[in-house]
Protein backbone atom coordinates (compact mmCIF):
# COMPACT_ATOMS: atom_id res chain seq x y z
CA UNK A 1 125.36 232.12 133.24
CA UNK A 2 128.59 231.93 135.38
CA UNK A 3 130.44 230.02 132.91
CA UNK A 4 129.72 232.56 130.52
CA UNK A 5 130.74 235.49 133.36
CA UNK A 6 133.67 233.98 133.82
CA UNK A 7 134.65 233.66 129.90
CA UNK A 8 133.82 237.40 129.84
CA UNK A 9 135.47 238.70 133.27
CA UNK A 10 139.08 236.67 130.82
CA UNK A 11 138.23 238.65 127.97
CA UNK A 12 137.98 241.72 129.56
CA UNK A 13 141.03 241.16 131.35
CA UNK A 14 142.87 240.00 128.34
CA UNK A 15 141.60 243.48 126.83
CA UNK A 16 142.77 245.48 130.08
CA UNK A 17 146.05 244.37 130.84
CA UNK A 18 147.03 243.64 127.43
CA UNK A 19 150.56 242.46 126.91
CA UNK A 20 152.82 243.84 124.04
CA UNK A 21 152.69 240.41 122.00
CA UNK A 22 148.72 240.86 122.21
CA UNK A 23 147.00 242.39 119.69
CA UNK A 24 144.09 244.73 120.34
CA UNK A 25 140.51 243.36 121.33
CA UNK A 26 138.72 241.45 119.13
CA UNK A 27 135.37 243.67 118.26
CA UNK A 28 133.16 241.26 118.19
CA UNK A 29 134.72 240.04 121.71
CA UNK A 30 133.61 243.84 122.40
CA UNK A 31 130.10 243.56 121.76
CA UNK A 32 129.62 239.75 123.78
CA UNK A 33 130.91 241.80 126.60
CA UNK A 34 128.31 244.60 126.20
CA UNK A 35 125.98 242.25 125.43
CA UNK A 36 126.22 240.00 128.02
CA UNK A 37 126.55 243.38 130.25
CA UNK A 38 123.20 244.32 129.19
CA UNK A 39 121.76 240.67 129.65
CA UNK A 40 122.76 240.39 133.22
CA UNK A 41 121.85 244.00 134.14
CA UNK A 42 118.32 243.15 132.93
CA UNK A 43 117.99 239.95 135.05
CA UNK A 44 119.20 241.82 138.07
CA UNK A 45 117.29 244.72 137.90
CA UNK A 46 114.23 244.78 135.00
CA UNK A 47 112.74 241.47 135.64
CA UNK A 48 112.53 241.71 139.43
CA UNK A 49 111.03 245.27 139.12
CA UNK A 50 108.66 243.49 136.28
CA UNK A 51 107.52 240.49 138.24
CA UNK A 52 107.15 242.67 141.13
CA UNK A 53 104.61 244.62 139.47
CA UNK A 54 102.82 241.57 138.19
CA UNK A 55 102.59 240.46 141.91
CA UNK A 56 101.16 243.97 143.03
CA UNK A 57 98.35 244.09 140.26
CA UNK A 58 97.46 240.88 140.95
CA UNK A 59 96.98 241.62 144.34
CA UNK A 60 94.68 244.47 143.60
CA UNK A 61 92.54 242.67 141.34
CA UNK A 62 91.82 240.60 144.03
């Protein structure tokens, strides 16, 4: 996962502070960063919330 954060933090410098021998973004460059975007939000913030629910109805089943 960092290798790929770090390979999307360059492209979405590259597509920040663009140069005027750059041409625009690529779009599909667009979409891995929105992708991954949405991948790591999820692991940071869904599956916790998720797993902590599992752990809580577990407990009160017991």
């Amino acid at each position: 996962m960092q290798e790929w954060a770090n390979h999307i933090r360059e492209l979405g410098n590259d597509s920040a502070h663009s140069n005027p021998e750059q041409g625009p973004t690529n779009p599909q460059d667009a979409c891995d960063i929105v992708e991954f975007l949405n991948f790591l939000l999820e692991y940071l913030y869904t599956f916790p919330h998720q797993i902590q629910q599992y752990r809580e109805r577990r407990e009160n089943d017991r």
